[in-house]
C-alpha atoms as a PDB file:
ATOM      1  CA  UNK A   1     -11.645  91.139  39.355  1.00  0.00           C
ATOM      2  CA  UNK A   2      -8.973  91.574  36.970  1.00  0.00           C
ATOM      3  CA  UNK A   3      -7.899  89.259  34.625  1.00  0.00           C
ATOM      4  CA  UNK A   4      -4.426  87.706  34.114  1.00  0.00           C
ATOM      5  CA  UNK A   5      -3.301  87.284  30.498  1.00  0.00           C
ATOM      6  CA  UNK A   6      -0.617  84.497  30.719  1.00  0.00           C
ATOM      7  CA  UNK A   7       0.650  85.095  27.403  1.00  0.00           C
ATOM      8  CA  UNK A   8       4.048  83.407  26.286  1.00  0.00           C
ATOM      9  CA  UNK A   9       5.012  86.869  24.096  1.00  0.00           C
ATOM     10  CA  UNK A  10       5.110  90.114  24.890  1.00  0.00           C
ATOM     11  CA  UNK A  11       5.679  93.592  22.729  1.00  0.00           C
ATOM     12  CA  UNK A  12       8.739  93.880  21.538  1.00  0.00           C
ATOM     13  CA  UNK A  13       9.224  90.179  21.217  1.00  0.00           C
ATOM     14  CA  UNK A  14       9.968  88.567  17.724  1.00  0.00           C
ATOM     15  CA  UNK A  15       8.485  85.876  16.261  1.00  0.00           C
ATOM     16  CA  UNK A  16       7.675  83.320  13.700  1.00  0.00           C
ATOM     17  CA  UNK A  17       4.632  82.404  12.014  1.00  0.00           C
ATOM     18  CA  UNK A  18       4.279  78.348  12.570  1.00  0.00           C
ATOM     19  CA  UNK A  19       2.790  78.207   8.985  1.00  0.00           C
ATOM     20  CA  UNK A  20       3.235  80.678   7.189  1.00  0.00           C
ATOM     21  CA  UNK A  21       7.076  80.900   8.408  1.00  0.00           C
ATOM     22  CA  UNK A  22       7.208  85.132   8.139  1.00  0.00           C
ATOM     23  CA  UNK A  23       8.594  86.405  11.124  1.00  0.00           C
ATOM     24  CA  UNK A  24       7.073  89.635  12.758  1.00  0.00           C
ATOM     25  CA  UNK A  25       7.587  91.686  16.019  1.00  0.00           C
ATOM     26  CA  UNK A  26       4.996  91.664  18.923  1.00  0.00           C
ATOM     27  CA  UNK A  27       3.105  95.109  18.963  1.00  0.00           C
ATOM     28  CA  UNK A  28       0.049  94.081  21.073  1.00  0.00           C
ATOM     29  CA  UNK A  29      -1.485  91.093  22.938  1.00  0.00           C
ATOM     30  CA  UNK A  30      -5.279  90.245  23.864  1.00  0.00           C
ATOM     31  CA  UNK A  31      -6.087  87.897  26.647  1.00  0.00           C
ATOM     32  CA  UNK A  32      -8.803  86.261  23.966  1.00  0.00           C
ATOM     33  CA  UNK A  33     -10.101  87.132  20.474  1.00  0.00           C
ATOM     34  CA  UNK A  34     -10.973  90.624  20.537  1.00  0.00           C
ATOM     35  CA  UNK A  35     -11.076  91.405  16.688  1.00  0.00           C
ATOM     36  CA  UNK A  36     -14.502  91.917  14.404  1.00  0.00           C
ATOM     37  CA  UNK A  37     -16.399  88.876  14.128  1.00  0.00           C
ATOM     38  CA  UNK A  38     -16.824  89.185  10.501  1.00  0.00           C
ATOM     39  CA  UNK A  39     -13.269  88.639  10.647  1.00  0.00           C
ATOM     40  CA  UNK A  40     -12.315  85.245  12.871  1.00  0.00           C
ATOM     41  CA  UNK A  41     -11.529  82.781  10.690  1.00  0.00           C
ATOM     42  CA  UNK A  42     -13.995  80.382  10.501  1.00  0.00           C
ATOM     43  CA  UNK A  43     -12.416  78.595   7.844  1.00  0.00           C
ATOM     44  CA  UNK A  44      -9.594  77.697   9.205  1.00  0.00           C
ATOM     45  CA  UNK A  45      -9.819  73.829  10.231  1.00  0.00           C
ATOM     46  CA  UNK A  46      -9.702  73.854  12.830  1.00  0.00           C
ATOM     47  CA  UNK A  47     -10.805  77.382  14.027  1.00  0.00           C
ATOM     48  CA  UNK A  48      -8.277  78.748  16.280  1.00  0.00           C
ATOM     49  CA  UNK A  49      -9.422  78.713  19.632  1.00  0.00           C
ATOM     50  CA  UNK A  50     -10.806  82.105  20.845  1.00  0.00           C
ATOM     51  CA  UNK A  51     -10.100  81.645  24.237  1.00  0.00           C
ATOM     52  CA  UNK A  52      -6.089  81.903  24.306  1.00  0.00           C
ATOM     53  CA  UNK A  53      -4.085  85.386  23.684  1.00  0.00           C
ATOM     54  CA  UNK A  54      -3.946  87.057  20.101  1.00  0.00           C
ATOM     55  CA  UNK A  55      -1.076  88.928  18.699  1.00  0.00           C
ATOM     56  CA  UNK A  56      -0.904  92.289  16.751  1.00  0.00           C
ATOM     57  CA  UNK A  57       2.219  91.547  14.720  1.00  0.00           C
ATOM     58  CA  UNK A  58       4.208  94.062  12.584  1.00  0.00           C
ATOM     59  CA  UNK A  59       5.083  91.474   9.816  1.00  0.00           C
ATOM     60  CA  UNK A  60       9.192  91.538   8.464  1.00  0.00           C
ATOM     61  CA  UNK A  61      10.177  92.655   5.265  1.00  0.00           C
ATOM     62  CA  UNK A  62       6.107  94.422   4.755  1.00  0.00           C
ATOM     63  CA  UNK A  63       3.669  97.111   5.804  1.00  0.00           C
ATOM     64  CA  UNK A  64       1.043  95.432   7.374  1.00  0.00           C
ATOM     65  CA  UNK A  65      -0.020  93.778  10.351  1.00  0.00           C
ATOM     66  CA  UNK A  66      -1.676  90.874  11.157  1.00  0.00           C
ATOM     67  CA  UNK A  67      -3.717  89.229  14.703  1.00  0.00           C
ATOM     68  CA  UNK A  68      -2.785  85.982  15.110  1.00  0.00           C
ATOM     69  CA  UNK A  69      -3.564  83.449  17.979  1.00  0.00           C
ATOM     70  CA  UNK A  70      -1.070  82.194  19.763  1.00  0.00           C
ATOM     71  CA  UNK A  71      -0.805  78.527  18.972  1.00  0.00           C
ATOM     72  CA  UNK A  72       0.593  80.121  15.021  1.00  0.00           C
ATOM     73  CA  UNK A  73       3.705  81.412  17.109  1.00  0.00           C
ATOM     74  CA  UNK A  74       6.745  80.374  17.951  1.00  0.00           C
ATOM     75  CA  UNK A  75       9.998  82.221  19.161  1.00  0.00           C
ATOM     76  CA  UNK A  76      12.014  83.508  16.420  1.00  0.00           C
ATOM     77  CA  UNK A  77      15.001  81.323  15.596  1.00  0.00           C
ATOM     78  CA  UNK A  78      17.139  84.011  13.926  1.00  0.00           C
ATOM     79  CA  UNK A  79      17.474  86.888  16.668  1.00  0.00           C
ATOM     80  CA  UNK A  80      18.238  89.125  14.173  1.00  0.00           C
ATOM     81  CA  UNK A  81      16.037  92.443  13.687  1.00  0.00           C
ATOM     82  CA  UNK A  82      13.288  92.881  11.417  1.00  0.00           C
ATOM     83  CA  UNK A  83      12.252  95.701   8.659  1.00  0.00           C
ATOM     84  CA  UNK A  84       8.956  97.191   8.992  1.00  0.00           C
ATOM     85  CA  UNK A  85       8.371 100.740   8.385  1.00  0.00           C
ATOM     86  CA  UNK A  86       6.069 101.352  11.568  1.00  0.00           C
ATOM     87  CA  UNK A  87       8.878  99.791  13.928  1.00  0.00           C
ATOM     88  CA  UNK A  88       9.814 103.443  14.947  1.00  0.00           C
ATOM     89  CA  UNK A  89       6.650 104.218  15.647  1.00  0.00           C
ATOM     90  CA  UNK A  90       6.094 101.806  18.574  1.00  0.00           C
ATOM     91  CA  UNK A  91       9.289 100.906  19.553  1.00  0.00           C
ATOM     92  CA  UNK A  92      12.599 103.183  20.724  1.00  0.00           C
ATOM     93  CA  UNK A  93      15.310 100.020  19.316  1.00  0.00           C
ATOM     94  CA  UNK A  94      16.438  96.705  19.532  1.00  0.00           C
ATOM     95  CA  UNK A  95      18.724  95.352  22.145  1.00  0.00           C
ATOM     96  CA  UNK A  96      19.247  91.650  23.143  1.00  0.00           C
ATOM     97  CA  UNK A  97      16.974  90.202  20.608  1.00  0.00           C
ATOM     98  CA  UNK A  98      13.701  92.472  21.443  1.00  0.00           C
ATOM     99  CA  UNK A  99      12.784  95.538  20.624  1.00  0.00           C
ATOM    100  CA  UNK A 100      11.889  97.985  23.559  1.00  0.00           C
ATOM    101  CA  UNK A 101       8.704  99.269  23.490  1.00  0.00           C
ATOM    102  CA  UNK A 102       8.157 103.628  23.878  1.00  0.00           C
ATOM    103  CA  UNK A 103       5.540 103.425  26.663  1.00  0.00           C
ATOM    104  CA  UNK A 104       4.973 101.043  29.315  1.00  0.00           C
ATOM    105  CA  UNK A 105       2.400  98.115  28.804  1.00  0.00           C
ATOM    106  CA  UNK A 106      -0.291  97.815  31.571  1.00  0.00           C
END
């Protein structure tokens, strides 16, 4: 049986960090934590919840990415594109507030 992500982002989307307030563009989405164990963040009270979708996110204005759960995101507020140096990479440009992906997600 396959299994339905109902995810409320999607590559190409951008997006804010609720927290940490860096916005970053959607790369990738899990249905559930799929990342090392050695690297879920226990710490965090509370824990995120495993069990929801996680984000690959090309974070504005840096060279990294992070995976993030979504109940950290929200939509972005600015619409406005972001700088990462990987962008060109995954994506093929921006165009109504998203950036379009170069392949086609399953």
């Amino acid at each position: 049986m396959a299994i339905v992500c109902q995810a409320k982002f999607a590559p190409g989307h951008v997006v804010e960090h609720r927290e940490l307030h860096y916005r970053a563009v959607v790369l990738d989405v899990d249905p559930w934590f799929l990342g090392r164990e050695d690297w879920y963040p226990q710490d965090a009270l509370p824990a995120p919840d495993r069990e929801q979708p996680w984000y690959r996110l090309l974070v504005d204005g840096n060279q990294h990415q992070t995976y993030v759960p979504e109940t950290d995101l929200l939509r972005d507020a600015l619409e406005a594109p972001v700088d990462h140096l990987s962008l060109r990479t995954f994506f093929k440009g921006y165009a109504s507030g998203r950036y379009q992906p170069r392949w086609r997600s399953n």
